[in-house]
Protein backbone atom coordinates (compact mmCIF):
# COMPACT_ATOMS: atom_id res chain seq x y z
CA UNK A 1 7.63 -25.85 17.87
CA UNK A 2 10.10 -22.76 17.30
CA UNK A 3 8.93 -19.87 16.38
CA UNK A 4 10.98 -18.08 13.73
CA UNK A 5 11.12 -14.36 11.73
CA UNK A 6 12.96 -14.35 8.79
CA UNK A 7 14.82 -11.77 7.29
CA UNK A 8 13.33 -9.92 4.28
CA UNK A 9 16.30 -11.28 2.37
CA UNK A 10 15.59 -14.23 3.50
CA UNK A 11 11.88 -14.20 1.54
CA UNK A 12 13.30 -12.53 -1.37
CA UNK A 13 16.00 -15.31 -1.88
CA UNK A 14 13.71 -18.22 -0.82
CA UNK A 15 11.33 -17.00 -3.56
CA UNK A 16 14.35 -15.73 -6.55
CA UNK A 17 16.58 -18.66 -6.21
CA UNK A 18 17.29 -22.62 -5.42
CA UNK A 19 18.96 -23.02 -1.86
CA UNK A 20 18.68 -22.90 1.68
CA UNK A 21 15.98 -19.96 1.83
CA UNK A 22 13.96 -21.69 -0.48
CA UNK A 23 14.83 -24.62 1.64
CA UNK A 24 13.98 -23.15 4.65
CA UNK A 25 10.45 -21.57 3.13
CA UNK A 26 9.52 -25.33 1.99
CA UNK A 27 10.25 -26.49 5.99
CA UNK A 28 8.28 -23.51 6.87
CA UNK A 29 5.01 -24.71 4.78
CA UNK A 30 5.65 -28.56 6.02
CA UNK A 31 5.39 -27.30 9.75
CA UNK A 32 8.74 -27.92 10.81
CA UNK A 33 8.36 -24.34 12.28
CA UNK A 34 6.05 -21.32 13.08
CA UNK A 35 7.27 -18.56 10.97
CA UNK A 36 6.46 -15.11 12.20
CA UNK A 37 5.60 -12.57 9.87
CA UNK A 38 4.47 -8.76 10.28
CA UNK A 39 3.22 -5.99 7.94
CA UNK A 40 5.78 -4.10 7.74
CA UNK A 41 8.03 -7.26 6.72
CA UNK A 42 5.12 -8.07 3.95
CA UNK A 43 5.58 -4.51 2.78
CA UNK A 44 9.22 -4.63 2.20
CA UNK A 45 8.95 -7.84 0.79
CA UNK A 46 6.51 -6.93 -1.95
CA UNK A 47 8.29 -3.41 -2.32
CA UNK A 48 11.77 -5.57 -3.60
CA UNK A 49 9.98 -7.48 -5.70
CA UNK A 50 8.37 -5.01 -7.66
CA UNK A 51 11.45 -2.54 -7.96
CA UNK A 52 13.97 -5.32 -8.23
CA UNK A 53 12.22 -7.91 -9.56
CA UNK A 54 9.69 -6.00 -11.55
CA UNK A 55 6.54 -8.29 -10.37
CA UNK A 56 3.32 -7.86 -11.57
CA UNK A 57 0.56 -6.76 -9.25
CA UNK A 58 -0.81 -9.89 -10.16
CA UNK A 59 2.31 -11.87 -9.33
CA UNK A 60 2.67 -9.59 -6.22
CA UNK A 61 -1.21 -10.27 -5.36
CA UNK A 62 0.27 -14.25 -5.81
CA UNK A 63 3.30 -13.82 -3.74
CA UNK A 64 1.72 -12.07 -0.97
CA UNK A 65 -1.14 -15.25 -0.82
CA UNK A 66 1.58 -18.17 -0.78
CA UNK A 67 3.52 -16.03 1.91
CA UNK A 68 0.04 -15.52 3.95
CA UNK A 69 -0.38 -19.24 3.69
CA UNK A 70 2.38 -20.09 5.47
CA UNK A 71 3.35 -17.88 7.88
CA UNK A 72 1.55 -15.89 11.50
CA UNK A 73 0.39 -12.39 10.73
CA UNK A 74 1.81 -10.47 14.41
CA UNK A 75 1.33 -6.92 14.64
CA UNK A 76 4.15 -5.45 16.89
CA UNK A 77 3.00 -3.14 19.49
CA UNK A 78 6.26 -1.76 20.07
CA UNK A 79 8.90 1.16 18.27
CA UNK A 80 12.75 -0.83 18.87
CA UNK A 81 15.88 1.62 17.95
CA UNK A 82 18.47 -0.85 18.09
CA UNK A 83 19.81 -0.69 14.57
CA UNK A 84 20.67 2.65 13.90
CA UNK A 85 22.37 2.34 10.69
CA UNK A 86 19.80 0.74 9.03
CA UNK A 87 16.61 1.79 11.35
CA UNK A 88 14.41 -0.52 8.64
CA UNK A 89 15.90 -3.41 10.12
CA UNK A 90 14.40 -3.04 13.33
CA UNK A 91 11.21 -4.16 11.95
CA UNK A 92 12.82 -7.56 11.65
CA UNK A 93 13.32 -7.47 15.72
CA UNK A 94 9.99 -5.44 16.07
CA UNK A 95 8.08 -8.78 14.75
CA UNK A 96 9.99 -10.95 16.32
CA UNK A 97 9.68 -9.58 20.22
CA UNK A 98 5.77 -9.43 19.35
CA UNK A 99 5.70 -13.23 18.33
CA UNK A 100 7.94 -14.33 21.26
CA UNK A 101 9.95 -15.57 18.62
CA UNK A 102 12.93 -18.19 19.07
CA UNK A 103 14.87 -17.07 15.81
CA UNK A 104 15.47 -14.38 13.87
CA UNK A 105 17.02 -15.86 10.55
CA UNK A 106 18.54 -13.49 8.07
CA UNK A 107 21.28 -12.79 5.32
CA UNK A 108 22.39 -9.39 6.68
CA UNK A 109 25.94 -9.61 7.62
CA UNK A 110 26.14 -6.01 8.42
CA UNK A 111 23.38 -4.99 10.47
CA UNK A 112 20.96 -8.08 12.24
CA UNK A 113 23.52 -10.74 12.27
CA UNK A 114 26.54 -9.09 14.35
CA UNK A 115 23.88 -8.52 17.14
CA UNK A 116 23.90 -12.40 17.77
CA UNK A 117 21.07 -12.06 19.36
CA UNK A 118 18.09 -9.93 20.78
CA UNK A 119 16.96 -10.50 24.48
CA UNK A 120 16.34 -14.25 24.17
CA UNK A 121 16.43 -14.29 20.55
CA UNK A 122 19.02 -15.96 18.63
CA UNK A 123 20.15 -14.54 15.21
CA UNK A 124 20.65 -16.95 13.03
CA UNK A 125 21.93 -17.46 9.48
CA UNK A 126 19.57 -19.77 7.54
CA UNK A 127 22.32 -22.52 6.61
CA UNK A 128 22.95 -22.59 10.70
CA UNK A 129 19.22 -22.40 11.34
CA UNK A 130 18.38 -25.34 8.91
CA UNK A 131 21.10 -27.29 10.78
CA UNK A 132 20.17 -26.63 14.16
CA UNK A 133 16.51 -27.75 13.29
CA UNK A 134 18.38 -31.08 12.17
CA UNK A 135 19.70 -32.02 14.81
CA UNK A 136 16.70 -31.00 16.74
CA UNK A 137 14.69 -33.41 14.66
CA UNK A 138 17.46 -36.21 14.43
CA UNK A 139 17.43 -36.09 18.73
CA UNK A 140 13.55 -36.77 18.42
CA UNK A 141 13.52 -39.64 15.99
């Protein structure tokens, strides 16, 4: 089973709006994946929604439970300074090294996805990681 970290974008979309995050959230709570998460993602998560969104603490305290349910709490051991114009975003890769995970899937054009990748990590966009899990599944059937 891959083992993904998604974006914060990626939540925040998947939990706003219709569409492939939301997609990809609902795959995520059937199994089709293991989707990494760490505390520092959480955080920013829950930070959007309240300043953005203007969620309740009790909506937050909701959120933050139906998140927990379906993804692997990792707490990264290691500092990364790859992203330098946005050093926030190296939480993203922070969670992922410390879950060995497969995929990083995300939104951001300008900072995580132009990498491509991390070590072996492949940076994804979610309509190209819900395909690529397709096909995956289709060869199995």
């Amino acid at each position: 089973m891959p083992g993904v970290t998604a974006d914060t974008n990626i939540y925040i979309s998947g939990i706003q709006y219709a569409g492939l995050p939301r997609r990809f959230l609902d795959l995520a709570r059937m199994g089709a994946f293991r989707l990494d998460i760490s505390p520092a993602i959480m955080q920013e998560v829950l930070r959007v929604l309240r300043r953005k969104f203007e969620y309740s603490s009790t909506l937050l305290l909701e959120v933050e439970r139906k998140i927990g349910s379906i993804t692997r709490l990792v707490i990264p051991v290691q500092t990364l300074d790859v992203i330098t114009t946005d050093p926030s975003d190296n939480r993203i890769l922070e969670c992922a090294v410390a879950a060995h995970s497969d995929f990083i899937v995300s939104g951001d054009n300008r900072h995580i996805l132009p990498l491509g990748s991390y070590g072996a990590i492949s940076i994804l966009r979610v309509a190209d990681f819900l395909k690529l899990l397709e096909s995956v599944n289709e060869g199995i059937s």
